[in-house]
Protein backbone atom coordinates (compact mmCIF):
# COMPACT_ATOMS: atom_id res chain seq x y z
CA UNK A 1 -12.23 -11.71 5.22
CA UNK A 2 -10.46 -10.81 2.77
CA UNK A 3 -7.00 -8.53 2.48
CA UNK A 4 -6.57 -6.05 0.32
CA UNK A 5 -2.61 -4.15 0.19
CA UNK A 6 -2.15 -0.92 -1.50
CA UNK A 7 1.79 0.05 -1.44
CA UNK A 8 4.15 2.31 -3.02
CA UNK A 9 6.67 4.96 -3.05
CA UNK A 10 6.11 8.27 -0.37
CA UNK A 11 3.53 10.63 -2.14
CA UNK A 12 1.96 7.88 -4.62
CA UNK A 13 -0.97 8.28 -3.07
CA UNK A 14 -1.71 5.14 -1.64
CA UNK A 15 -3.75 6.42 1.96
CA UNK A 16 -6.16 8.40 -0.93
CA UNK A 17 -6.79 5.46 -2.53
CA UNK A 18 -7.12 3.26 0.24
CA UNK A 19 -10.15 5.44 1.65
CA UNK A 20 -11.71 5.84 -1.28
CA UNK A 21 -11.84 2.20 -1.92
CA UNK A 22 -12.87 1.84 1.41
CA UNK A 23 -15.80 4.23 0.53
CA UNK A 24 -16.47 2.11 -2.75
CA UNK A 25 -16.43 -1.53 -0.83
CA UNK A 26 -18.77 -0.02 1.74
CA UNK A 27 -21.10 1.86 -0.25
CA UNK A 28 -21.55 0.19 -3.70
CA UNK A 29 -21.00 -3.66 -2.66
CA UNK A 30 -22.25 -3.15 1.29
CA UNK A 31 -18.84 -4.42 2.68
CA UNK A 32 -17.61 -3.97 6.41
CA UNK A 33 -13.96 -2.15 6.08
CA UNK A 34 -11.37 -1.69 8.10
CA UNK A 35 -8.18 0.26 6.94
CA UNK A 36 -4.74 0.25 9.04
CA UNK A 37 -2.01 2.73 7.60
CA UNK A 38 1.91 1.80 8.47
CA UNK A 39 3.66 3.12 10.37
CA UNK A 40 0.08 3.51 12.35
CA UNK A 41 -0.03 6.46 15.47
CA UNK A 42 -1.99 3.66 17.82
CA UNK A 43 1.17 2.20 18.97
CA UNK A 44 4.79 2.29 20.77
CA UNK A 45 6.55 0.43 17.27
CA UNK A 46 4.84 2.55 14.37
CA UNK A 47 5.89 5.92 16.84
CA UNK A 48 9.04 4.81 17.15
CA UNK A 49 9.17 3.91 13.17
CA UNK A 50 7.79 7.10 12.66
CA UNK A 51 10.15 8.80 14.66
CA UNK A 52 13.70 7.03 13.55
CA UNK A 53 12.25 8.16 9.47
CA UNK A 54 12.73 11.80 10.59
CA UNK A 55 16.32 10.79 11.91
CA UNK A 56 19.27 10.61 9.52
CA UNK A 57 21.93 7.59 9.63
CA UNK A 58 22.20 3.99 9.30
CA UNK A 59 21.10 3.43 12.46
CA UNK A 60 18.30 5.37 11.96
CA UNK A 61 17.71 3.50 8.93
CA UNK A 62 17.68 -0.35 10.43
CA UNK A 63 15.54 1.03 13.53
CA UNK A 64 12.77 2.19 11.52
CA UNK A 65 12.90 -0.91 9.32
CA UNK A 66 12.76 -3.12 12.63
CA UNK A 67 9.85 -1.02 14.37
CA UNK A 68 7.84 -0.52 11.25
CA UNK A 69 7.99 -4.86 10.41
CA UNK A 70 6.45 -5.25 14.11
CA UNK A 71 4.28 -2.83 13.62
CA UNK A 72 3.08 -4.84 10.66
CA UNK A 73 2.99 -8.03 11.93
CA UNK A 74 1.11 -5.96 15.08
CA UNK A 75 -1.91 -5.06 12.87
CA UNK A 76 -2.09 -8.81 11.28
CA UNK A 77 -1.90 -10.27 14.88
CA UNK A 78 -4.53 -8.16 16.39
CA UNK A 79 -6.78 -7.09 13.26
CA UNK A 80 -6.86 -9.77 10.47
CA UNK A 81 -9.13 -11.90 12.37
CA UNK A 82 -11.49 -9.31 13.26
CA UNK A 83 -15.38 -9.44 11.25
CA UNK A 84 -14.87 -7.53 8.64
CA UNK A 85 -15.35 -8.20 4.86
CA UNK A 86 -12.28 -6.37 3.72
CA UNK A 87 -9.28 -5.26 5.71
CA UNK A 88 -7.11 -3.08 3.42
CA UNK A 89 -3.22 -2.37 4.49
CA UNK A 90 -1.51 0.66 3.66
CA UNK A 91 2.42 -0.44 3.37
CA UNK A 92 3.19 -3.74 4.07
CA UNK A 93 5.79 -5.95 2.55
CA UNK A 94 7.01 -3.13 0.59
CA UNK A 95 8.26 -1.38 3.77
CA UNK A 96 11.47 -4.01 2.48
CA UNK A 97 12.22 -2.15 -0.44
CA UNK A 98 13.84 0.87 1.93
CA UNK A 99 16.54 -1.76 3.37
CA UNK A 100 19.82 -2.06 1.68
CA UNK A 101 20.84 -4.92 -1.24
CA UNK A 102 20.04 -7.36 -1.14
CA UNK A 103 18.75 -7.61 2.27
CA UNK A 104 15.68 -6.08 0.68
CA UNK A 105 15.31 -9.07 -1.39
CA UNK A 106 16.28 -11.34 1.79
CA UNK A 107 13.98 -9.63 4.30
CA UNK A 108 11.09 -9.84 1.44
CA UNK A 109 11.20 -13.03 0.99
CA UNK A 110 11.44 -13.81 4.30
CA UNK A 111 8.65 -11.91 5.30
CA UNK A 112 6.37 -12.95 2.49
CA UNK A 113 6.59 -16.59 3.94
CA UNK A 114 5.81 -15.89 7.45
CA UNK A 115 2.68 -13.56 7.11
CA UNK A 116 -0.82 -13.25 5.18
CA UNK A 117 -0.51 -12.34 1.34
CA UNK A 118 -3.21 -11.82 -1.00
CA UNK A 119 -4.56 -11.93 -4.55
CA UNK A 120 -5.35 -7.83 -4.19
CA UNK A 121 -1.60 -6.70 -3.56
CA UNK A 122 -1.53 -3.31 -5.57
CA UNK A 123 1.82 -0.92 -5.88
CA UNK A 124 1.19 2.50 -7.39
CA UNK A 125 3.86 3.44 -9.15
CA UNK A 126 4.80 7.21 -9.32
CA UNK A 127 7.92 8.77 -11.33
CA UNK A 128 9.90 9.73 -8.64
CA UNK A 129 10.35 12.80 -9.84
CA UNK A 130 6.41 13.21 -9.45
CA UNK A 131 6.89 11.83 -6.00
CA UNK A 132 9.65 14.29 -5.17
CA UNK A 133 7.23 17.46 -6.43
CA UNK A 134 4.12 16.23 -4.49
CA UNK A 135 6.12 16.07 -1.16
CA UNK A 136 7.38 19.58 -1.71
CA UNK A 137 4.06 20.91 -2.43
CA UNK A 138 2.17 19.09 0.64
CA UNK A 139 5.06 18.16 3.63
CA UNK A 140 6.72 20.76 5.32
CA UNK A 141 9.24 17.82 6.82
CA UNK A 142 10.21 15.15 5.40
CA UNK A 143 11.08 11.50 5.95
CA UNK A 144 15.05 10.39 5.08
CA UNK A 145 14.20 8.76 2.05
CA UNK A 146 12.47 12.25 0.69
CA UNK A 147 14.69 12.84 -2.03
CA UNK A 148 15.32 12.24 -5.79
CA UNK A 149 17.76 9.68 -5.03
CA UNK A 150 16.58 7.45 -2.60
CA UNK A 151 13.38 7.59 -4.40
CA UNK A 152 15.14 6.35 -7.71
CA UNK A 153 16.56 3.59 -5.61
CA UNK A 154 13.56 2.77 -3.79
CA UNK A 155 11.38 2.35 -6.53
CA UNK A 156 13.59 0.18 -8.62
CA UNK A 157 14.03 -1.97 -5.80
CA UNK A 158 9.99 -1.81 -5.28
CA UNK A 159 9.29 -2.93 -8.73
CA UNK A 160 11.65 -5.69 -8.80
CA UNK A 161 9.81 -7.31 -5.77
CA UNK A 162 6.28 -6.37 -6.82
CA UNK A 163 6.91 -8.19 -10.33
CA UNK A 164 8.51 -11.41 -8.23
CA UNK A 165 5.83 -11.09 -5.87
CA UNK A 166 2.90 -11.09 -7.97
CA UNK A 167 1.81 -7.59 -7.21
CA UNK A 168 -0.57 -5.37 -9.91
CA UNK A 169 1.59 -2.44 -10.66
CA UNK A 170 -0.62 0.64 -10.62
CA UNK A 171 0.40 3.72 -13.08
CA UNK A 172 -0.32 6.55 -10.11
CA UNK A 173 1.12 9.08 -11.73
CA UNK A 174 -2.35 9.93 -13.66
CA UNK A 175 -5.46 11.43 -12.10
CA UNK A 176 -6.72 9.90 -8.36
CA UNK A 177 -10.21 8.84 -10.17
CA UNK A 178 -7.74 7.20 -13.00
CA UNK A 179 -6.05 5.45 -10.39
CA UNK A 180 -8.53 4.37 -8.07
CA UNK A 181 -10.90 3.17 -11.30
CA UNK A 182 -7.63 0.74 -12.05
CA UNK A 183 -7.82 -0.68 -8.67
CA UNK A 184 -11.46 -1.16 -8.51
CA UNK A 185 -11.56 -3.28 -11.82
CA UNK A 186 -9.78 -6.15 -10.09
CA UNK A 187 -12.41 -6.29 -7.20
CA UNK A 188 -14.52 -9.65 -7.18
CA UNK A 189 -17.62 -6.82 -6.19
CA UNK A 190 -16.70 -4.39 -8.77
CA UNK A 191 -16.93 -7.60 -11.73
CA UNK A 192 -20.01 -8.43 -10.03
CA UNK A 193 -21.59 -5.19 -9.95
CA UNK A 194 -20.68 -4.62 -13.92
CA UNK A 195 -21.93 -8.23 -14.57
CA UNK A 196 -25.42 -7.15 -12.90
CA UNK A 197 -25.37 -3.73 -14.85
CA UNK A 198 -24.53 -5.84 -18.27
CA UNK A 199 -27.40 -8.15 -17.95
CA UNK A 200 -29.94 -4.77 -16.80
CA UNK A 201 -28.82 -3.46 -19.94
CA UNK A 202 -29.05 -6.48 -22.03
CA UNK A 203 -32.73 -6.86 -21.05
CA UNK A 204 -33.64 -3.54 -21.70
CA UNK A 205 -32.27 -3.73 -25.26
CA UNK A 206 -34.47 -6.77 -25.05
């Protein structure tokens, strides 16, 4: 099995990208998928997370921090053993990056040593200012970190753990197909699939 993370800011697109590389594994390199989106609607801890985003406070803000981590560490307890070839999460350690400094930093680091990292860990990066325009133009509510400012904030926070954390930083503010072509490169199928077409083309120049 292996796991595949797509994170990043609110509106970078990362649920688009995450089903159509699902349909990509599944369809060009005949993989079994399974994709789990945080805060998921399947249980009591991403409702609750889901809920306390919609709330204003600091309260509000440490509750959905603490329901949306178990609702992480939820889907690797009861889905990261399952048979699948690829189980991609969408939001996962970045879900630290909301928390205040530096218990962003703490809580990353802490997580990060406690539960199942990977070699595919992709952030999409979006301008926040892009992020701020695609939430207006598709949400009629938003979440209490839907704004210009927390966005700045978030996203410098973000990038400073995806560059300690080995992430591939994704440019998402260009077209979906741009984007999800970026991701694909990096995909042990995807380099075997354009090693197969290489050599087809090879021997027909032959």
């Amino acid at each position: 099995m292996v796991l595949l993370i797509i994170d990043g800011l609110d509106a970078s697109g990362k649920s688009t990208q995450a089903i159509s590389l699902g349909d990509f594994l599944h369809e060009k390199c005949g993989k079994t998928v399974l994709i789990r989106l945080h805060p998921s609607s399947d249980n009591f801890h991403g409702e609750r997370a889901k809920c306390f985003l919609y709330q204003s406070g600091r309260n509000a803000h440490f509750a959905a921090a603490f329901f949306y981590m178990v609702d992480v560490i939820r889907s690797i307890l009861l889905y990261s053993w399952r048979d699948y070839d690829y189980v991609i999460f969408i939001r996962y350690l970045m879900g630290t990056a909301y928390l205040p400094s530096p218990l962003h930093l703490i809580s990353y680091h802490f997580f990060a040593s406690i539960v199942p990292t990977s070699d595919l860990m992709f952030f999409l990066d979006v301008a926040p200012e892009e992020a701020l325009k695609r939430i207006r133009e598709t949400r009629t509510r938003r979440e209490m970190f839907e704004n210009l400012d927390e966005l700045k904030e978030t996203r410098q926070k973000a990038l400073t753990l995806a560059q300690i954390g080995g992430w591939t930083i994704i440019d998402a503010n260009q077209a979906e197909e741009r984007v999800g072509q970026a991701i694909t490169l990096h995909l042990p199928c995807r380099q075997q699939l354009q090693q197969a077409l290489d050599a087809t083309e090879s021997n027909e120049i032959a």
